[in-house]
PDB file of N, CA and C in Angstrom:
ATOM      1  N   UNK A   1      -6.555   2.328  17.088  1.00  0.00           N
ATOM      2  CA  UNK A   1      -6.582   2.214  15.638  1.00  0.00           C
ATOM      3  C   UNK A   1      -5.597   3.226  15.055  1.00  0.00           C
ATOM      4  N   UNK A   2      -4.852   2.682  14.082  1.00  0.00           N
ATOM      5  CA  UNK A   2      -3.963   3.302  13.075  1.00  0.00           C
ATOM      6  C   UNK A   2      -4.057   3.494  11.829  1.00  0.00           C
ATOM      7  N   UNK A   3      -4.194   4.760  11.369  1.00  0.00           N
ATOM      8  CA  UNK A   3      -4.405   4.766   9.782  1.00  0.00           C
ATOM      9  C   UNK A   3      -2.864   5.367   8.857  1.00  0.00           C
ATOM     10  N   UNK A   4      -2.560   4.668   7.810  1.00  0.00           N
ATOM     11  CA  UNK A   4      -1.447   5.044   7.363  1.00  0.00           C
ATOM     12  C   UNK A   4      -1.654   5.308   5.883  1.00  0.00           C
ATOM     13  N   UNK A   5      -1.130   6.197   5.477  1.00  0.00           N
ATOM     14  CA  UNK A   5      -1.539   6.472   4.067  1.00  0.00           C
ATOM     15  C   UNK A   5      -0.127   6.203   3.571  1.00  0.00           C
ATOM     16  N   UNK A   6       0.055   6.105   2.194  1.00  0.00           N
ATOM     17  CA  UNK A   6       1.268   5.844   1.083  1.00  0.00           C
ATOM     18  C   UNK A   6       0.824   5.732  -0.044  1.00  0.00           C
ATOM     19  N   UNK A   7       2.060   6.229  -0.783  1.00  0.00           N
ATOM     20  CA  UNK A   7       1.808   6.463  -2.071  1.00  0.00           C
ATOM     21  C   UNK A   7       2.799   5.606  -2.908  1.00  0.00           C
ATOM     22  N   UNK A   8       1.906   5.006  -4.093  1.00  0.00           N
ATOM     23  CA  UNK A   8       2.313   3.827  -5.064  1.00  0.00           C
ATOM     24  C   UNK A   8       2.940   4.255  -6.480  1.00  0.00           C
ATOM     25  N   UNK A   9       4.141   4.194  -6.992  1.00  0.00           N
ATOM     26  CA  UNK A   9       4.030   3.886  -8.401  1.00  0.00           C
ATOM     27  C   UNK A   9       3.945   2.723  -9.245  1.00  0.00           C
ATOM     28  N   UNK A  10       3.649   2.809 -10.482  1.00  0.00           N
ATOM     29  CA  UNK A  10       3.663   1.593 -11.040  1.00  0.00           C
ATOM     30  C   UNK A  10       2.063   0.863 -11.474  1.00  0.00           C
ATOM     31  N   UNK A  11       1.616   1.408 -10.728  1.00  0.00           N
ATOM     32  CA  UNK A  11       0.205   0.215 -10.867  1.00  0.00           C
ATOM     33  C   UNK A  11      -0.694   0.842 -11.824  1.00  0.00           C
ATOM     34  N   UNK A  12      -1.285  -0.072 -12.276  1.00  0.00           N
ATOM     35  CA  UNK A  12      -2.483   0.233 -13.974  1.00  0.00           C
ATOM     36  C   UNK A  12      -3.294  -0.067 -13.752  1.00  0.00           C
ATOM     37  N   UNK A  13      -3.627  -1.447 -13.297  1.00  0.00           N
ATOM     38  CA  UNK A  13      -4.963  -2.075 -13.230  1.00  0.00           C
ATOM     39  C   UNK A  13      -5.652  -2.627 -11.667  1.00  0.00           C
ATOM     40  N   UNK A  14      -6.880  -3.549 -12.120  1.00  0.00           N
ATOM     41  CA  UNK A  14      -7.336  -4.025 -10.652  1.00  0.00           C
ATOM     42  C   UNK A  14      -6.324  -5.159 -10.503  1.00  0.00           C
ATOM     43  N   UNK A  15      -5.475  -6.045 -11.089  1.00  0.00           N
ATOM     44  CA  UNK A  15      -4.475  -6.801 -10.858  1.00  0.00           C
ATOM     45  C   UNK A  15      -3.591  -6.676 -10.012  1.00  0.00           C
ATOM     46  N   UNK A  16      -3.211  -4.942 -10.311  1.00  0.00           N
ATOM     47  CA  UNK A  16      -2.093  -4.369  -9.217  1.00  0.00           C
ATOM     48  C   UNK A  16      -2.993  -4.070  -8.189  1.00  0.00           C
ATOM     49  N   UNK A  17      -3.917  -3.110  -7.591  1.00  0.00           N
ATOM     50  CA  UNK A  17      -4.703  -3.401  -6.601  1.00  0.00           C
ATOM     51  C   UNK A  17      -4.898  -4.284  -5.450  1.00  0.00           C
ATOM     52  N   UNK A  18      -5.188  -5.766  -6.065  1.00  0.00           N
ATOM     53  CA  UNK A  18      -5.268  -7.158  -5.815  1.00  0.00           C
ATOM     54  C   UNK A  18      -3.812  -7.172  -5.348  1.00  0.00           C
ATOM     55  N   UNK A  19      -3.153  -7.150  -5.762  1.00  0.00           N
ATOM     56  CA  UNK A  19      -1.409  -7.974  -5.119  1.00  0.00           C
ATOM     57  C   UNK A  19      -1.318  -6.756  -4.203  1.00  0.00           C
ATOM     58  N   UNK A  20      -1.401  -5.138  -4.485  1.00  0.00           N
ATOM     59  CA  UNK A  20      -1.139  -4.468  -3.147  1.00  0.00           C
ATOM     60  C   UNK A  20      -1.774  -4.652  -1.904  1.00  0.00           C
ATOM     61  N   UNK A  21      -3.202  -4.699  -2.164  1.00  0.00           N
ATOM     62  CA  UNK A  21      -3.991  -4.811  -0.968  1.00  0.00           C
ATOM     63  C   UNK A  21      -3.422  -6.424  -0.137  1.00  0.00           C
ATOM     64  N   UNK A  22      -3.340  -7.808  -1.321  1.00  0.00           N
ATOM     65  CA  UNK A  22      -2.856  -8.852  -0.632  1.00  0.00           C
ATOM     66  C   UNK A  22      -1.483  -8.856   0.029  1.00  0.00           C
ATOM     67  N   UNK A  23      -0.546  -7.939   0.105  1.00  0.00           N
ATOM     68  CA  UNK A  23       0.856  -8.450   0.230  1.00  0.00           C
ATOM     69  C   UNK A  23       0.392  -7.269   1.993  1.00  0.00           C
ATOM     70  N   UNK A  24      -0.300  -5.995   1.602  1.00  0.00           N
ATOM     71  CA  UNK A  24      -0.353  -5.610   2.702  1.00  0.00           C
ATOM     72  C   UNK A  24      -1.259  -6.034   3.607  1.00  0.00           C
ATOM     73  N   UNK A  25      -2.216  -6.698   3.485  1.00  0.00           N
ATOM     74  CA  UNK A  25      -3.028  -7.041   4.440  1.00  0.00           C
ATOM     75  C   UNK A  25      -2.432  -8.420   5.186  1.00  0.00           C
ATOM     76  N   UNK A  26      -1.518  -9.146   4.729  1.00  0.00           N
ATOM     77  CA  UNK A  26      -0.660  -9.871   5.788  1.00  0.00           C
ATOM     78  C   UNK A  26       0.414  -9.020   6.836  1.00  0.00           C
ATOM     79  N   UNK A  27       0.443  -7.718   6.642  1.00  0.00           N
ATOM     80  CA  UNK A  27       1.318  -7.586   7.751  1.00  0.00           C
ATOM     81  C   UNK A  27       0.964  -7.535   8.793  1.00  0.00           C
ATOM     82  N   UNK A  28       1.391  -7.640  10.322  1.00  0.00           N
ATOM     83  CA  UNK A  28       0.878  -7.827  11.558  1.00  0.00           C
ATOM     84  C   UNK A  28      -0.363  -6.470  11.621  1.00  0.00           C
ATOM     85  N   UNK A  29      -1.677  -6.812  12.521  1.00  0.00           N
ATOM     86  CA  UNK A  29      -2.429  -5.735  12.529  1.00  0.00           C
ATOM     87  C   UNK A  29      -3.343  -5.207  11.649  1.00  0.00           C
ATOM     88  N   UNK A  30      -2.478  -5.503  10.816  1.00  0.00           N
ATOM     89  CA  UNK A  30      -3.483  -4.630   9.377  1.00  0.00           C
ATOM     90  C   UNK A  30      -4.680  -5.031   9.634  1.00  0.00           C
ATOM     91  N   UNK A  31      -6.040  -4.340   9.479  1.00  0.00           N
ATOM     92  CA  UNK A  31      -7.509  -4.550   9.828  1.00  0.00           C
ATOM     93  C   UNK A  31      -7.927  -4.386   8.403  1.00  0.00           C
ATOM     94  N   UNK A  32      -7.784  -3.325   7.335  1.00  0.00           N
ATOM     95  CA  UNK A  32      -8.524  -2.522   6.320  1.00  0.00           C
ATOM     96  C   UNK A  32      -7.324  -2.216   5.699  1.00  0.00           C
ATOM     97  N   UNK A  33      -7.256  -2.382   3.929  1.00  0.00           N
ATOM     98  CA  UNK A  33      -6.834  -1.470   2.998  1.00  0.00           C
ATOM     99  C   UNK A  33      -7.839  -1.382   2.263  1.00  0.00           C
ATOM    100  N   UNK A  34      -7.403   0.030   1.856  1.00  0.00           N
ATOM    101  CA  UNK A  34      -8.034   0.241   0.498  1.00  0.00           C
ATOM    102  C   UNK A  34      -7.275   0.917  -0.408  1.00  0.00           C
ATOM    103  N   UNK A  35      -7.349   1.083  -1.220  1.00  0.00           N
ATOM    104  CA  UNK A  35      -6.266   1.292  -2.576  1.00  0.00           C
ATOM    105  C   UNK A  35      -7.156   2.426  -3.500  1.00  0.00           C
ATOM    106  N   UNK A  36      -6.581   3.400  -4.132  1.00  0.00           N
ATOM    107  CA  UNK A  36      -7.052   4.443  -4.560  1.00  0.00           C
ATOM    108  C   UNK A  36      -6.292   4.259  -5.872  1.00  0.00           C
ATOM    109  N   UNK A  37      -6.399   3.608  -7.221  1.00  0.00           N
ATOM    110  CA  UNK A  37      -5.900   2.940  -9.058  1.00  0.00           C
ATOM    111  C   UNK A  37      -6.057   4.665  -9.186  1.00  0.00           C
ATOM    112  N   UNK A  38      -4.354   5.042  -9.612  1.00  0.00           N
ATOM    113  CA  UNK A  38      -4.292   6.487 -10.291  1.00  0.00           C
ATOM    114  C   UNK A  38      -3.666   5.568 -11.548  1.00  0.00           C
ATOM    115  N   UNK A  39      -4.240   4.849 -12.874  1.00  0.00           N
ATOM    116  CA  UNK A  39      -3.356   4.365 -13.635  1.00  0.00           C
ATOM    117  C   UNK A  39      -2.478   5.158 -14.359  1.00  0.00           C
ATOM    118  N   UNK A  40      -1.018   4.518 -14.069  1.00  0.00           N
ATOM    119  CA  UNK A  40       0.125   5.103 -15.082  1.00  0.00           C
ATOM    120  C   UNK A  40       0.654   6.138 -13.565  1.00  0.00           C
ATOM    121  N   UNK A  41       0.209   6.682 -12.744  1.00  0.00           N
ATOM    122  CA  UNK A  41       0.173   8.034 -12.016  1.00  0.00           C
ATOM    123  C   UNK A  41       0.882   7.351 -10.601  1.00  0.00           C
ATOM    124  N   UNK A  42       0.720   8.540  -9.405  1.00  0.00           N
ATOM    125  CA  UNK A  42       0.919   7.500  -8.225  1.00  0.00           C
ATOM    126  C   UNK A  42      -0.487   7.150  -7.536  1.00  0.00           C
ATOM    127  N   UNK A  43      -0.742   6.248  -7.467  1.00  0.00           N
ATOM    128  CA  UNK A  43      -2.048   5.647  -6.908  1.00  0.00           C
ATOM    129  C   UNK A  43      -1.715   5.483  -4.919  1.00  0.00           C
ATOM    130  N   UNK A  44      -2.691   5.864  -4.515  1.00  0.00           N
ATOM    131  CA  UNK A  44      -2.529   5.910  -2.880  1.00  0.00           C
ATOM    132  C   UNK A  44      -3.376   4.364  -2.233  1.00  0.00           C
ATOM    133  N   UNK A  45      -2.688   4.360  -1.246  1.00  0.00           N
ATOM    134  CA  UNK A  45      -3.306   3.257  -0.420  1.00  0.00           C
ATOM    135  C   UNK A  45      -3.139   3.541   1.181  1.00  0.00           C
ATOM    136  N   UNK A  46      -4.286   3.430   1.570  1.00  0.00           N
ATOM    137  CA  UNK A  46      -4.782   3.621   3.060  1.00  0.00           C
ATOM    138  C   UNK A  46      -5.047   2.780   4.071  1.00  0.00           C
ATOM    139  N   UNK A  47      -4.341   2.184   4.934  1.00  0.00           N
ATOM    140  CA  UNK A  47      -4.294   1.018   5.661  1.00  0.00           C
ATOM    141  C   UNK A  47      -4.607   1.333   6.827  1.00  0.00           C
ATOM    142  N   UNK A  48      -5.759   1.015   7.596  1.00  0.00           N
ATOM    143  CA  UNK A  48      -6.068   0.614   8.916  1.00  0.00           C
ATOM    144  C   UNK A  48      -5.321  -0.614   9.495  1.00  0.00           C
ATOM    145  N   UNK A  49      -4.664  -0.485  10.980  1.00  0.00           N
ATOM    146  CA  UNK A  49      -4.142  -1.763  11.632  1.00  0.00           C
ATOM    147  C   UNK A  49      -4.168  -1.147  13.332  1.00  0.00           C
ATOM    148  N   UNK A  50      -3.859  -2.289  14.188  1.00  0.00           N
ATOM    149  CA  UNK A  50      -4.391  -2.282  15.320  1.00  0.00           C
ATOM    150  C   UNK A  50      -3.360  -1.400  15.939  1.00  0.00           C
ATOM    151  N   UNK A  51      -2.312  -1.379  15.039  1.00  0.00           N
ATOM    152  CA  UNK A  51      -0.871  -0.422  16.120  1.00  0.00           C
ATOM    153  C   UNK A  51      -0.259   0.510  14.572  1.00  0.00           C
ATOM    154  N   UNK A  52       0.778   1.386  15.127  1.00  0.00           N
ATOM    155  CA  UNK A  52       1.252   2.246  14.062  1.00  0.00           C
ATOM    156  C   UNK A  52       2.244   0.922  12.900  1.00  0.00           C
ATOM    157  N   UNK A  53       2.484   0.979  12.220  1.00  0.00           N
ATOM    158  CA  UNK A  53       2.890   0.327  10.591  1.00  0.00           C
ATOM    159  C   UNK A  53       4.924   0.935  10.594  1.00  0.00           C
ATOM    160  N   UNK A  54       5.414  -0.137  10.862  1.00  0.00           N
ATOM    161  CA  UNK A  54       7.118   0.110  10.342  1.00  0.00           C
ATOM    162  C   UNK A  54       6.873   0.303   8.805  1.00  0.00           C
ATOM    163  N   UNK A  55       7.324   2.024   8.570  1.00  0.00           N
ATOM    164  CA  UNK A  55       7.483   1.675   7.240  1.00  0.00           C
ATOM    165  C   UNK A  55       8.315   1.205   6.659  1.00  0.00           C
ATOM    166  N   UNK A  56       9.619   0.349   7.212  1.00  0.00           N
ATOM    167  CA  UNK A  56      10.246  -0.386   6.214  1.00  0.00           C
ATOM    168  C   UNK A  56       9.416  -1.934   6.368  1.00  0.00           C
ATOM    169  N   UNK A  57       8.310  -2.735   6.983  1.00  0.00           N
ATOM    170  CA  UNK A  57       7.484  -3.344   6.838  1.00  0.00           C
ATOM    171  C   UNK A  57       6.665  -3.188   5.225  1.00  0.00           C
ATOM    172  N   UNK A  58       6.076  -2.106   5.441  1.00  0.00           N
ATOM    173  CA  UNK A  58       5.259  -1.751   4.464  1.00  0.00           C
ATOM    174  C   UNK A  58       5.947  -1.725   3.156  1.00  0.00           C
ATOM    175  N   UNK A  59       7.106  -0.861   2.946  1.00  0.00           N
ATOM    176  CA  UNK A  59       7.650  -1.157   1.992  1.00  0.00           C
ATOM    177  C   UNK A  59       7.981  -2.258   1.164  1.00  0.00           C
ATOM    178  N   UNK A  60       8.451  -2.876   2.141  1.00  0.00           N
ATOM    179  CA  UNK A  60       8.451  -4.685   1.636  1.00  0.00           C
ATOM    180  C   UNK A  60       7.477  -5.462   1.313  1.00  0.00           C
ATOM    181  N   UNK A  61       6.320  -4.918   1.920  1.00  0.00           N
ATOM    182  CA  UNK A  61       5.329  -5.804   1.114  1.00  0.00           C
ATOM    183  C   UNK A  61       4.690  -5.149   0.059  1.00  0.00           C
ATOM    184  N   UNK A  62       4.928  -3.653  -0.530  1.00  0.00           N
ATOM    185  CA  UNK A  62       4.542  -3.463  -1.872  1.00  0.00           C
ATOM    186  C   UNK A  62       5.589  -4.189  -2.710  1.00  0.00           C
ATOM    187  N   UNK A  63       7.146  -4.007  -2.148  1.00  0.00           N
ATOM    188  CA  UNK A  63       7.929  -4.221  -3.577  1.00  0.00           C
ATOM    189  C   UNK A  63       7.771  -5.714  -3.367  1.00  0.00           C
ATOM    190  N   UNK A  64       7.299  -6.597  -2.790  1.00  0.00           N
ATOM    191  CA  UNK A  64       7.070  -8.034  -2.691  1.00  0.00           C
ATOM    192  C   UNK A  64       5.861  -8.205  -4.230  1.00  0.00           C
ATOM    193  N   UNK A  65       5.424  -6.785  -3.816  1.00  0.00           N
ATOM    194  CA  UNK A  65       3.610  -6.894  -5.145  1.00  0.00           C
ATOM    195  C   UNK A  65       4.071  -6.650  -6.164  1.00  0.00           C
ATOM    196  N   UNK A  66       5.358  -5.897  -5.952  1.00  0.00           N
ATOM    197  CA  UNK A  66       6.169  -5.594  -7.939  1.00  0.00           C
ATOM    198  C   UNK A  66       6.242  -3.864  -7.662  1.00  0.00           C
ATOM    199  N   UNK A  67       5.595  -2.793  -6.721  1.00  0.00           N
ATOM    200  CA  UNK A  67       5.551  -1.762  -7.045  1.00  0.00           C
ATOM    201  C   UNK A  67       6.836  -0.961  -6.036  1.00  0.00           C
ATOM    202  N   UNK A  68       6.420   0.533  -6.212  1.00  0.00           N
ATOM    203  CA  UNK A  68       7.583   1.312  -5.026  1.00  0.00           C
ATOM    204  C   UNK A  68       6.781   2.106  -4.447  1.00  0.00           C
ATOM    205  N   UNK A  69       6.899   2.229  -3.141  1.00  0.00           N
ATOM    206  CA  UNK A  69       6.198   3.541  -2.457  1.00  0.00           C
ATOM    207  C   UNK A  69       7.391   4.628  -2.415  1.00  0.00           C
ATOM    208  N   UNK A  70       6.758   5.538  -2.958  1.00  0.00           N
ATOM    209  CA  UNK A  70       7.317   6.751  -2.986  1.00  0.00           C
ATOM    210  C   UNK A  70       6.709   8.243  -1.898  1.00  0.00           C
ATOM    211  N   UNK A  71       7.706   8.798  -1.266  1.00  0.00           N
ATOM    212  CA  UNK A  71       7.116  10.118  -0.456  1.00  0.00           C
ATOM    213  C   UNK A  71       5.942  11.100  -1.257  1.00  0.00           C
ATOM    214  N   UNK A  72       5.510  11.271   0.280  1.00  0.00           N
ATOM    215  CA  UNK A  72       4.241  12.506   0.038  1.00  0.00           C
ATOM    216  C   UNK A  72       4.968  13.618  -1.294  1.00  0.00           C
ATOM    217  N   UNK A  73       4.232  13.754  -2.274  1.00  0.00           N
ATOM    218  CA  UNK A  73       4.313  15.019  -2.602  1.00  0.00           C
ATOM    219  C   UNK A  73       5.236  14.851  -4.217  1.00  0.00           C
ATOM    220  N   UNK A  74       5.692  13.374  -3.863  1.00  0.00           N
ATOM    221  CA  UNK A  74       6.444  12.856  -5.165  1.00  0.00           C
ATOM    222  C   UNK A  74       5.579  12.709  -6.925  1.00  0.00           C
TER     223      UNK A  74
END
Protein backbone atom coordinates (compact mmCIF):
# COMPACT_ATOMS: atom_id res chain seq x y z
CA UNK A 1 0.00 0.00 0.00
CA UNK A 2 0.83 3.58 -1.06
CA UNK A 3 -0.23 6.73 0.40
CA UNK A 4 0.35 10.03 -1.46
CA UNK A 5 -0.53 13.31 -0.29
CA UNK A 6 -0.90 16.70 -2.64
CA UNK A 7 -1.86 19.81 -2.48
CA UNK A 8 -4.82 21.60 -4.53
CA UNK A 9 -5.56 25.12 -5.61
CA UNK A 10 -8.61 26.39 -6.81
CA UNK A 11 -11.36 24.42 -5.24
CA UNK A 12 -14.50 26.02 -3.15
CA UNK A 13 -16.98 23.61 -2.96
CA UNK A 14 -18.21 19.80 -2.68
CA UNK A 15 -18.45 20.08 -6.65
CA UNK A 16 -14.69 20.48 -6.78
CA UNK A 17 -14.19 17.60 -4.32
CA UNK A 18 -16.47 15.36 -6.52
CA UNK A 19 -14.43 15.96 -9.91
CA UNK A 20 -11.02 15.65 -7.79
CA UNK A 21 -11.71 12.58 -6.03
CA UNK A 22 -13.45 11.28 -9.64
CA UNK A 23 -10.63 12.12 -12.10
CA UNK A 24 -8.22 10.58 -9.37
CA UNK A 25 -9.73 7.55 -8.48
CA UNK A 26 -9.47 6.30 -12.19
CA UNK A 27 -5.87 6.22 -12.15
CA UNK A 28 -4.27 2.73 -12.14
CA UNK A 29 -4.31 1.38 -8.34
CA UNK A 30 -5.87 4.05 -6.69
CA UNK A 31 -7.87 2.14 -3.73
CA UNK A 32 -9.00 5.46 -1.46
CA UNK A 33 -9.13 9.32 -1.84
CA UNK A 34 -10.04 11.59 0.31
CA UNK A 35 -9.99 15.26 -0.13
CA UNK A 36 -9.48 17.78 2.68
CA UNK A 37 -12.14 21.50 0.99
CA UNK A 38 -9.63 24.45 2.30
CA UNK A 39 -12.21 26.89 0.30
CA UNK A 40 -10.52 29.72 -1.67
CA UNK A 41 -7.03 28.19 0.18
CA UNK A 42 -4.95 25.07 -0.88
CA UNK A 43 -7.11 22.14 -0.04
CA UNK A 44 -5.10 18.63 0.33
CA UNK A 45 -5.93 15.28 -1.02
CA UNK A 46 -4.70 11.89 0.16
CA UNK A 47 -4.71 8.93 -2.08
CA UNK A 48 -4.26 5.33 -1.20
CA UNK A 49 -3.24 2.91 -4.34
CA UNK A 50 -1.77 -0.50 -4.66
CA UNK A 51 1.83 0.85 -5.98
CA UNK A 52 3.64 4.37 -5.61
CA UNK A 53 1.53 7.26 -7.98
CA UNK A 54 3.66 9.03 -11.19
CA UNK A 55 3.23 12.37 -10.26
CA UNK A 56 2.95 13.56 -13.64
CA UNK A 57 -0.16 10.90 -13.68
CA UNK A 58 -1.67 12.63 -10.88
CA UNK A 59 -1.23 15.87 -12.11
CA UNK A 60 -3.20 15.21 -15.10
CA UNK A 61 -5.95 14.05 -13.58
CA UNK A 62 -6.49 17.12 -11.28
CA UNK A 63 -5.94 19.61 -14.19
CA UNK A 64 -8.38 17.15 -16.22
CA UNK A 65 -10.91 18.31 -12.82
CA UNK A 66 -10.11 22.14 -13.68
CA UNK A 67 -7.56 22.52 -10.64
CA UNK A 68 -3.40 22.70 -10.09
CA UNK A 69 -1.42 20.78 -7.66
CA UNK A 70 0.97 22.82 -6.25
CA UNK A 71 4.32 21.80 -3.90
CA UNK A 72 4.46 21.13 -0.19
CA UNK A 73 4.70 24.31 1.58
CA UNK A 74 3.19 26.53 -1.35
Amino acid sequence: MSTTTINITGMTCGHCVSAVKSELSELPGVETVDVELVNGGTSTATISSSAPLDAASIDGAVAEAGYTVVPAGS
